[in-house]
Protein backbone atom coordinates (compact mmCIF):
# COMPACT_ATOMS: atom_id res chain seq x y z
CA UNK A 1 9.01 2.80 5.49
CA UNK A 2 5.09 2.36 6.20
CA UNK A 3 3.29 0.22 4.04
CA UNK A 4 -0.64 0.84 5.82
CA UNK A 5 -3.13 -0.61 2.97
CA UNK A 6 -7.17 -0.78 3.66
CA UNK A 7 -8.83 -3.48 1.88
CA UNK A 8 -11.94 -2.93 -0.09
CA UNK A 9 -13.62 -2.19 -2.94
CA UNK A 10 -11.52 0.41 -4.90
CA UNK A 11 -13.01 3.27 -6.09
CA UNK A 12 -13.92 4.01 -9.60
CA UNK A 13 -11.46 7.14 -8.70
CA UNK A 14 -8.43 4.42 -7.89
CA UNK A 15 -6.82 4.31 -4.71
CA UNK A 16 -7.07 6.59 -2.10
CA UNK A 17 -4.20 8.12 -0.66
CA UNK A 18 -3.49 9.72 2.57
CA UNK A 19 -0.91 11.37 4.47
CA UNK A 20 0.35 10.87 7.38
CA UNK A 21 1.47 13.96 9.12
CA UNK A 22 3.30 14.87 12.57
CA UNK A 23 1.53 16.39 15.07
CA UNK A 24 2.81 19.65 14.21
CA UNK A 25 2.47 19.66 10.55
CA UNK A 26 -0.92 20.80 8.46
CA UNK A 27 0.44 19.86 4.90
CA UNK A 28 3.45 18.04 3.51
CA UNK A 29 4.52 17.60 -0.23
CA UNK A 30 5.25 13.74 -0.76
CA UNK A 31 9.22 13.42 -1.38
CA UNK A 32 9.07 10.02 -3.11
CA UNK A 33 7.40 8.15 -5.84
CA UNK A 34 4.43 8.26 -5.33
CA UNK A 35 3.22 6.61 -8.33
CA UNK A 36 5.75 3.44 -8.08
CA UNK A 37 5.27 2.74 -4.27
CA UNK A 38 1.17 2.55 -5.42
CA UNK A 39 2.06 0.19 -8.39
CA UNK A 40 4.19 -1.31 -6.50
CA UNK A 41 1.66 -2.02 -3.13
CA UNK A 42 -1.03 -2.74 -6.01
CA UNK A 43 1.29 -5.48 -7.53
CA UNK A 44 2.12 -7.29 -4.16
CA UNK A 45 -1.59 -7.82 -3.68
CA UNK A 46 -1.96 -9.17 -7.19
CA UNK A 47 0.69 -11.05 -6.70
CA UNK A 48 -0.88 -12.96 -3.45
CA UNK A 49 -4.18 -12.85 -4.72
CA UNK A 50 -3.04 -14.93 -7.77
CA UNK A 51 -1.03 -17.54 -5.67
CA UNK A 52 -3.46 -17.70 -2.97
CA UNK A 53 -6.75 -17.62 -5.08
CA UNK A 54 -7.56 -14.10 -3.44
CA UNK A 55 -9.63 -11.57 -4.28
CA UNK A 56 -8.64 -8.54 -2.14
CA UNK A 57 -8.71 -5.01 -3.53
CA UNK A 58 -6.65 -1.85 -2.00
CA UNK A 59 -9.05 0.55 -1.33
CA UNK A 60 -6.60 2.96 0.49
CA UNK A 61 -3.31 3.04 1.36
CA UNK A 62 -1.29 5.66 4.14
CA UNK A 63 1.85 7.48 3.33
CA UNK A 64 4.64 9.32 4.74
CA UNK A 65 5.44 11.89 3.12
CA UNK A 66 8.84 12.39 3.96
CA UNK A 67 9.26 8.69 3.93
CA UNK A 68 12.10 7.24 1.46
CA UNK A 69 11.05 3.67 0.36
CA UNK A 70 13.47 1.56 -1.64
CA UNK A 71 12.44 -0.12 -5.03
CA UNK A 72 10.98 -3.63 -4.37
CA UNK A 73 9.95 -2.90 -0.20
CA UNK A 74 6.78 -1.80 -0.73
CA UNK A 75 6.16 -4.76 -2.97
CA UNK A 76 7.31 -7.20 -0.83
CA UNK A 77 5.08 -5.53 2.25
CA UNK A 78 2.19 -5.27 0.21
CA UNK A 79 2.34 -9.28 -0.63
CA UNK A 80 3.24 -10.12 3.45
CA UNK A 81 0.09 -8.21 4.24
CA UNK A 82 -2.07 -9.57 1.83
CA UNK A 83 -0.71 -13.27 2.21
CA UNK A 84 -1.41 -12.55 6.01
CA UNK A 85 -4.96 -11.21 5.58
CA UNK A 86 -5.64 -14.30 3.22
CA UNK A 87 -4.67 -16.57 6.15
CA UNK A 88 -2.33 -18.24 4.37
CA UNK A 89 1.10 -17.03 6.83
CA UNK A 90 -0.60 -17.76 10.41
């Protein structure tokens, strides 16, 4: 499971969301849920900005399409990154 998130100021659009395709592919149709693994990634950064005092926003995040996250991973990845990027797990 990739969990790739790019922090900045997120668009009045929401989150951007790219693909990540092999080398041989032009297009892919996502094969997961789309819509939780983004709530989810958007709620592990809450959830270590409001423990850490942080203010980060995801401005994108990268996908595989063909990739099968489990409920509650990309969650958990989202909050490692962001705790990381807060300096607050060195």
């Amino acid at each position: 499971m990739l969990v790739s998130i790019k922090f900045g100021k997120t668009s009045e659009n929401g989150v951007l969301v790219v693909k990540r395709l092999g080398k041989d592919q032009s297009e892919a149709k996502i094969l997961f849920d789309l819509d939780r693994h983004l709530g989810e990634v958007l709620d592990g950064v809450q959830e270590a900005n409001q423990k850490y005092g942080g203010n980060l926003q995801v401005q994108e995040i990268e996908v595989v399409p063909d990739d099968y996250p489990q409920k509650g991973q990309a969650r958990y990845a989202a909050f490692q990154i962001a705790e990381h990027v807060l300096g607050k797990n060195i």
